[in-house]
C-alpha atoms as a PDB file:
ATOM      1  CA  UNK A   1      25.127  22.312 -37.146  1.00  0.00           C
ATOM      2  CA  UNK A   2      26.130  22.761 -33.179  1.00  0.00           C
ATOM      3  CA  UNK A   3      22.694  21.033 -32.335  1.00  0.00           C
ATOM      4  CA  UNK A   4      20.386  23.198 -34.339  1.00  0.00           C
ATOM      5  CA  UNK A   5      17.248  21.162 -35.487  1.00  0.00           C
ATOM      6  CA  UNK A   6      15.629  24.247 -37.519  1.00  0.00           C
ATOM      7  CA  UNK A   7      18.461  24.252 -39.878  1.00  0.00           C
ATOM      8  CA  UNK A   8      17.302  23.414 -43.712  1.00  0.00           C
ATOM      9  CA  UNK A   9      19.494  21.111 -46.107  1.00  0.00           C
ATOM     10  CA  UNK A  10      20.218  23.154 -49.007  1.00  0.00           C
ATOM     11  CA  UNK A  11      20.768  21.856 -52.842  1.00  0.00           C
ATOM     12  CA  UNK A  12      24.166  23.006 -53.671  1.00  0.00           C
ATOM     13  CA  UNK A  13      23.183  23.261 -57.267  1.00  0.00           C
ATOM     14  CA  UNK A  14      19.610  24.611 -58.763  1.00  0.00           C
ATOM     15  CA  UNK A  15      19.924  21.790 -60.958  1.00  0.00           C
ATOM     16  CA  UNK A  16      19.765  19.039 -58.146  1.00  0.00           C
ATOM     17  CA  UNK A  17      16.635  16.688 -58.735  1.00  0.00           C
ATOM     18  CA  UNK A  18      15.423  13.413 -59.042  1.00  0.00           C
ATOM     19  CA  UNK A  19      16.561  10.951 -56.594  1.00  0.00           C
ATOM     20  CA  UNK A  20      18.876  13.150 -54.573  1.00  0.00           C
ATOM     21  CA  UNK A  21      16.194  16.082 -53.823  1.00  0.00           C
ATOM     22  CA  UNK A  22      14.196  13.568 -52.857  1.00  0.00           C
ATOM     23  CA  UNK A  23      16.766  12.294 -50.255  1.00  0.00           C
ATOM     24  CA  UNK A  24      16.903  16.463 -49.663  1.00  0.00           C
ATOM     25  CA  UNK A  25      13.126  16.855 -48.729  1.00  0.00           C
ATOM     26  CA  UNK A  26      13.134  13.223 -46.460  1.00  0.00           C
ATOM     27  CA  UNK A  27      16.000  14.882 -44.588  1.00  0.00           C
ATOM     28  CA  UNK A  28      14.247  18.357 -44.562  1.00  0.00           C
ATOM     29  CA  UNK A  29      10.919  16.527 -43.475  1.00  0.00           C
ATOM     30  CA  UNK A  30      12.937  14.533 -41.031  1.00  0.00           C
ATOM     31  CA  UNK A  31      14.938  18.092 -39.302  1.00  0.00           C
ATOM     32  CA  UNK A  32      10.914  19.565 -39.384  1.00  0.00           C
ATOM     33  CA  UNK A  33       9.641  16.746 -37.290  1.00  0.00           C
ATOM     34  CA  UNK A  34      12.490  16.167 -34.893  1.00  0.00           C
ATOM     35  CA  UNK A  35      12.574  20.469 -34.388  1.00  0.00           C
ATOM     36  CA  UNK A  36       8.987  20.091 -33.456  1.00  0.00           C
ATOM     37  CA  UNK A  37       8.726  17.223 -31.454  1.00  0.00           C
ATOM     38  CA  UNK A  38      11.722  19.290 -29.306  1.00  0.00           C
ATOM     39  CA  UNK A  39       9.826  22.071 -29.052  1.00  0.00           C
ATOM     40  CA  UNK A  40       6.775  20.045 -27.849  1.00  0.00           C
ATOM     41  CA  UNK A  41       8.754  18.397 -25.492  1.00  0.00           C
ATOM     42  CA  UNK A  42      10.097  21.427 -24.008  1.00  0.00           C
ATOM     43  CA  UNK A  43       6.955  23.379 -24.082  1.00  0.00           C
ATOM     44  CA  UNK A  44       5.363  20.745 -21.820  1.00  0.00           C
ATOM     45  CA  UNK A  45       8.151  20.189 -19.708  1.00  0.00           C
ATOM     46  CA  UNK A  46       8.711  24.134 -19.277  1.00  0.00           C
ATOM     47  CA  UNK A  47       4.924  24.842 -18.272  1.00  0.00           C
ATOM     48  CA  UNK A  48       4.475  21.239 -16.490  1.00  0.00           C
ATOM     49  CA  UNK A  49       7.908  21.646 -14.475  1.00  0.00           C
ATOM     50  CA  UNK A  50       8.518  25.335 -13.721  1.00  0.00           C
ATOM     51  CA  UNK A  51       5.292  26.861 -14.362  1.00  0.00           C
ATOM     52  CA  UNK A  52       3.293  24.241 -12.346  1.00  0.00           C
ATOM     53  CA  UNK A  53       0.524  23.865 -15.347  1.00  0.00           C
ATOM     54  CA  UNK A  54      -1.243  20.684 -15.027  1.00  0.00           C
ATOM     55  CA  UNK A  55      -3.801  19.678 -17.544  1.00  0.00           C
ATOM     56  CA  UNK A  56      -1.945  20.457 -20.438  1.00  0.00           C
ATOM     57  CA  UNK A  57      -0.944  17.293 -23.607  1.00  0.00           C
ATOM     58  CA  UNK A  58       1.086  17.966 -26.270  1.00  0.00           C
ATOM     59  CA  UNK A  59      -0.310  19.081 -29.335  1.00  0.00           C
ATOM     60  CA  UNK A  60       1.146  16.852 -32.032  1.00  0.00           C
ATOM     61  CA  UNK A  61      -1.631  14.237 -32.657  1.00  0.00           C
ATOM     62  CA  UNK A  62      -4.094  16.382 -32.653  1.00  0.00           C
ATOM     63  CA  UNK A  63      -2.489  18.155 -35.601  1.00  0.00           C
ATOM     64  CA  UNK A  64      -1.519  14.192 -36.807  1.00  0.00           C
ATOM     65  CA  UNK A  65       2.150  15.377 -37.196  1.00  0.00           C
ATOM     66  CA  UNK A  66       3.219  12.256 -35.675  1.00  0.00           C
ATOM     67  CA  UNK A  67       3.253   8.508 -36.330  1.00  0.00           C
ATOM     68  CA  UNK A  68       4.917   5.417 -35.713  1.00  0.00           C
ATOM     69  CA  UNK A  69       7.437   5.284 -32.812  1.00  0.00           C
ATOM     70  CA  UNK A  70       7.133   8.717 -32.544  1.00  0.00           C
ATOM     71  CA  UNK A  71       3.226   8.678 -31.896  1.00  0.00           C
ATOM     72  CA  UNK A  72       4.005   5.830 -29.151  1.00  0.00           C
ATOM     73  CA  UNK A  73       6.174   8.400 -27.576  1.00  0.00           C
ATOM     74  CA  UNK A  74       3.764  11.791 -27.523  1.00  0.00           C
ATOM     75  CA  UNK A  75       1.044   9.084 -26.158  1.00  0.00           C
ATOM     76  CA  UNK A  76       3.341   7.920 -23.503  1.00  0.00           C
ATOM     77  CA  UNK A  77       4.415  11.809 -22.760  1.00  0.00           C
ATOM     78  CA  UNK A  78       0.887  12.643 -22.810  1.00  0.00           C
ATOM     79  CA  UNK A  79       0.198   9.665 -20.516  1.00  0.00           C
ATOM     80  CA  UNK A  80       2.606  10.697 -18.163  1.00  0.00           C
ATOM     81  CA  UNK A  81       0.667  14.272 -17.953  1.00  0.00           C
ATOM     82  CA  UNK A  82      -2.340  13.328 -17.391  1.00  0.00           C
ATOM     83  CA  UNK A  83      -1.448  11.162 -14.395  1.00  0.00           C
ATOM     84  CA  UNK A  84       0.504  13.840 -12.725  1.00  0.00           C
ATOM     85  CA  UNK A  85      -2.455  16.424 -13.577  1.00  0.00           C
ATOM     86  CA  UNK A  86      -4.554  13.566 -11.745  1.00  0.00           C
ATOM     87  CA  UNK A  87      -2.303  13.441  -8.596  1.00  0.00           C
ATOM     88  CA  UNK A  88      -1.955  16.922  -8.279  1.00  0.00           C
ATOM     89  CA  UNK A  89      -5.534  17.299  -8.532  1.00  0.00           C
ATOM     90  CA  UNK A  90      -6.026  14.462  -5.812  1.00  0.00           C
ATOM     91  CA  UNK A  91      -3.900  15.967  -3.169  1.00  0.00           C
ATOM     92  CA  UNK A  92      -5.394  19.375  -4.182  1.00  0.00           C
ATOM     93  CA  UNK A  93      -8.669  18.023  -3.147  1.00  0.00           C
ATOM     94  CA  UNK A  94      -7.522  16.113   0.477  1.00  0.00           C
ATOM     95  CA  UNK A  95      -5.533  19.956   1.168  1.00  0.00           C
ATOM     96  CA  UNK A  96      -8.491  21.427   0.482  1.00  0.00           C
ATOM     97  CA  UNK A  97     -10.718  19.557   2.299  1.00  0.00           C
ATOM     98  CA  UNK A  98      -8.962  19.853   5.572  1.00  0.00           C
ATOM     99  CA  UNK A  99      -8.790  23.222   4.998  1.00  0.00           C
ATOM    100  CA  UNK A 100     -12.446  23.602   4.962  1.00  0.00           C
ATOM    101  CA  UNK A 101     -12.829  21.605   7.487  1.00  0.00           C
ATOM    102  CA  UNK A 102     -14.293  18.425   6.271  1.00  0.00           C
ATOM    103  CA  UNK A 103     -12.509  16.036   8.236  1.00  0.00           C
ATOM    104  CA  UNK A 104     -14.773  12.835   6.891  1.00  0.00           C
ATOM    105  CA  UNK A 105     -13.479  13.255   3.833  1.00  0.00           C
ATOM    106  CA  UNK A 106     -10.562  10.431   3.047  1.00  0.00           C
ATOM    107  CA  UNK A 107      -8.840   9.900  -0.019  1.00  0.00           C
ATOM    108  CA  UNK A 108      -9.072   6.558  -1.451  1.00  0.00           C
ATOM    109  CA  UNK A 109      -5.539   5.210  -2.370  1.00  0.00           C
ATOM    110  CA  UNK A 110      -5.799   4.007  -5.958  1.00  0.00           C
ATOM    111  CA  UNK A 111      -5.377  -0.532  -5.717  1.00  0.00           C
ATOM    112  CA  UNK A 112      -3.183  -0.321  -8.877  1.00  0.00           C
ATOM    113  CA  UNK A 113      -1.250   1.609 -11.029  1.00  0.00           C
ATOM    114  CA  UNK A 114       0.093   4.132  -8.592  1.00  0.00           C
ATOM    115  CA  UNK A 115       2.951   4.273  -6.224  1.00  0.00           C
ATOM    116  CA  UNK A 116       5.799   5.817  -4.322  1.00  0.00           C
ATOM    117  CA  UNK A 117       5.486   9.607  -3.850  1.00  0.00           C
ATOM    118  CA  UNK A 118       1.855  10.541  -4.671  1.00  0.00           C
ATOM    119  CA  UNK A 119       0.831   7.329  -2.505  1.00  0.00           C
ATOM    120  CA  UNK A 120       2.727   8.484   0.477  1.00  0.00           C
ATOM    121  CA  UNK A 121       1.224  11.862   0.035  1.00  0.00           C
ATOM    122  CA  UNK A 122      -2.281  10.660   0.529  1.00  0.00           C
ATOM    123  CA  UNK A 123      -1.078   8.164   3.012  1.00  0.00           C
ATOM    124  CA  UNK A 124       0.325  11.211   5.112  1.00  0.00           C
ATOM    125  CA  UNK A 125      -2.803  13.298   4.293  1.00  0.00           C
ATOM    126  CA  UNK A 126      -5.201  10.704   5.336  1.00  0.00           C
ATOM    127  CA  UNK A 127      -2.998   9.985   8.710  1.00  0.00           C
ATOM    128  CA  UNK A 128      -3.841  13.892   9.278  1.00  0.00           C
ATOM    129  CA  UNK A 129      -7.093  14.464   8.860  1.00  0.00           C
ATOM    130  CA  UNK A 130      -6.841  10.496  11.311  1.00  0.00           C
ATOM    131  CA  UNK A 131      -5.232  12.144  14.135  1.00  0.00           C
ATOM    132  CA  UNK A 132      -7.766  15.623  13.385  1.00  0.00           C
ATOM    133  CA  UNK A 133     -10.501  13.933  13.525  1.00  0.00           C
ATOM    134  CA  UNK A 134      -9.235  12.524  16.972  1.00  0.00           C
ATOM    135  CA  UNK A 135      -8.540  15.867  18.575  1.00  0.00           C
ATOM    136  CA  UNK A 136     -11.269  17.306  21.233  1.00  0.00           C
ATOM    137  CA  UNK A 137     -11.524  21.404  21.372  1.00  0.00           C
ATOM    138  CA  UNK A 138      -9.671  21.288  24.620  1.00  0.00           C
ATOM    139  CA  UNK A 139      -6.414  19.156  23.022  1.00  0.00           C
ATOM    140  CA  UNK A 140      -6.501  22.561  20.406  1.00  0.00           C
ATOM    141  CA  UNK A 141      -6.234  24.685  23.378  1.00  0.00           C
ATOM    142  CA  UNK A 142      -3.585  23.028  24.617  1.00  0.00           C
ATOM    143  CA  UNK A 143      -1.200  22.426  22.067  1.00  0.00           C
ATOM    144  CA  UNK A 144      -1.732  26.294  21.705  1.00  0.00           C
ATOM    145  CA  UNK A 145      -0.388  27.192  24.739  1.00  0.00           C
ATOM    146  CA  UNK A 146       2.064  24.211  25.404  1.00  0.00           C
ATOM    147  CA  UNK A 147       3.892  25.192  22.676  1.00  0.00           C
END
């Protein structure tokens, strides 16, 4: 089927029942489920990774269309979302503080569960609104007009 999930198994006969429709509508069933747990995927990749939507899950367990294995993944997915929407929303917050001007306001770096980028981020940020919080109106001035 070239990679087509939406494609239907078809009984070759109208007479077909019995055990082998049955193995028909577990395959069927089985094609549903995998085409929608693509299209999940994609839809929160697609508004998560080019779109720059944060806050968003995917949909499946609310409608219970998934268990088992497949439930472990669309929590871990889901997981994974809500800890980027989290970061985002934490460097979002330092930006905008220095922005308007609130240079007491540091970010606390998380003790656990958190590392590489999104710590270095905050490490930066913080080490900004540091050396900000340093500068006189006079060292403004000239930076200005030494550069």
């Amino acid at each position: 089927n070239n990679g087509k999930n939406n494609i239907r198994v078809i009984p070759s006969s109208p007479t077909v029942h019995g055990e082998m429709l049955e193995i028909y509508n577990i395959i069927n069933d089985l094609v549903a489920r995998i085409y929608l747990f693509m299209f999940e995927i994609s839809r929160v990749a697609l508004e998560t990774g080019t779109y720059c939507r944060y806050g968003i899950q995917m949909d499946l367990i609310k409608r219970n269309d998934v268990e088992g294995d497949w439930r472990g993944l669309t929590d871990n997915v889901n997981f994974m979302l809500a800890n980027l929407t989290f970061q985002m929303r934490q460097i979002c917050q330092c930006v905008e503080s220095i922005e308007m001007g609130d240079l007491k306001h540091m970010h606390k770096i998380p003790d656990e569960g958190y590392e590489g980028e999104f710590i270095d981020i905050l490490e930066a940020l913080n080490g900004y609104i540091d050396k900000l919080t340093g500068y006189k109106p006079r060292d403004y001035w000239r930076e200005a007009h030494d550069n």
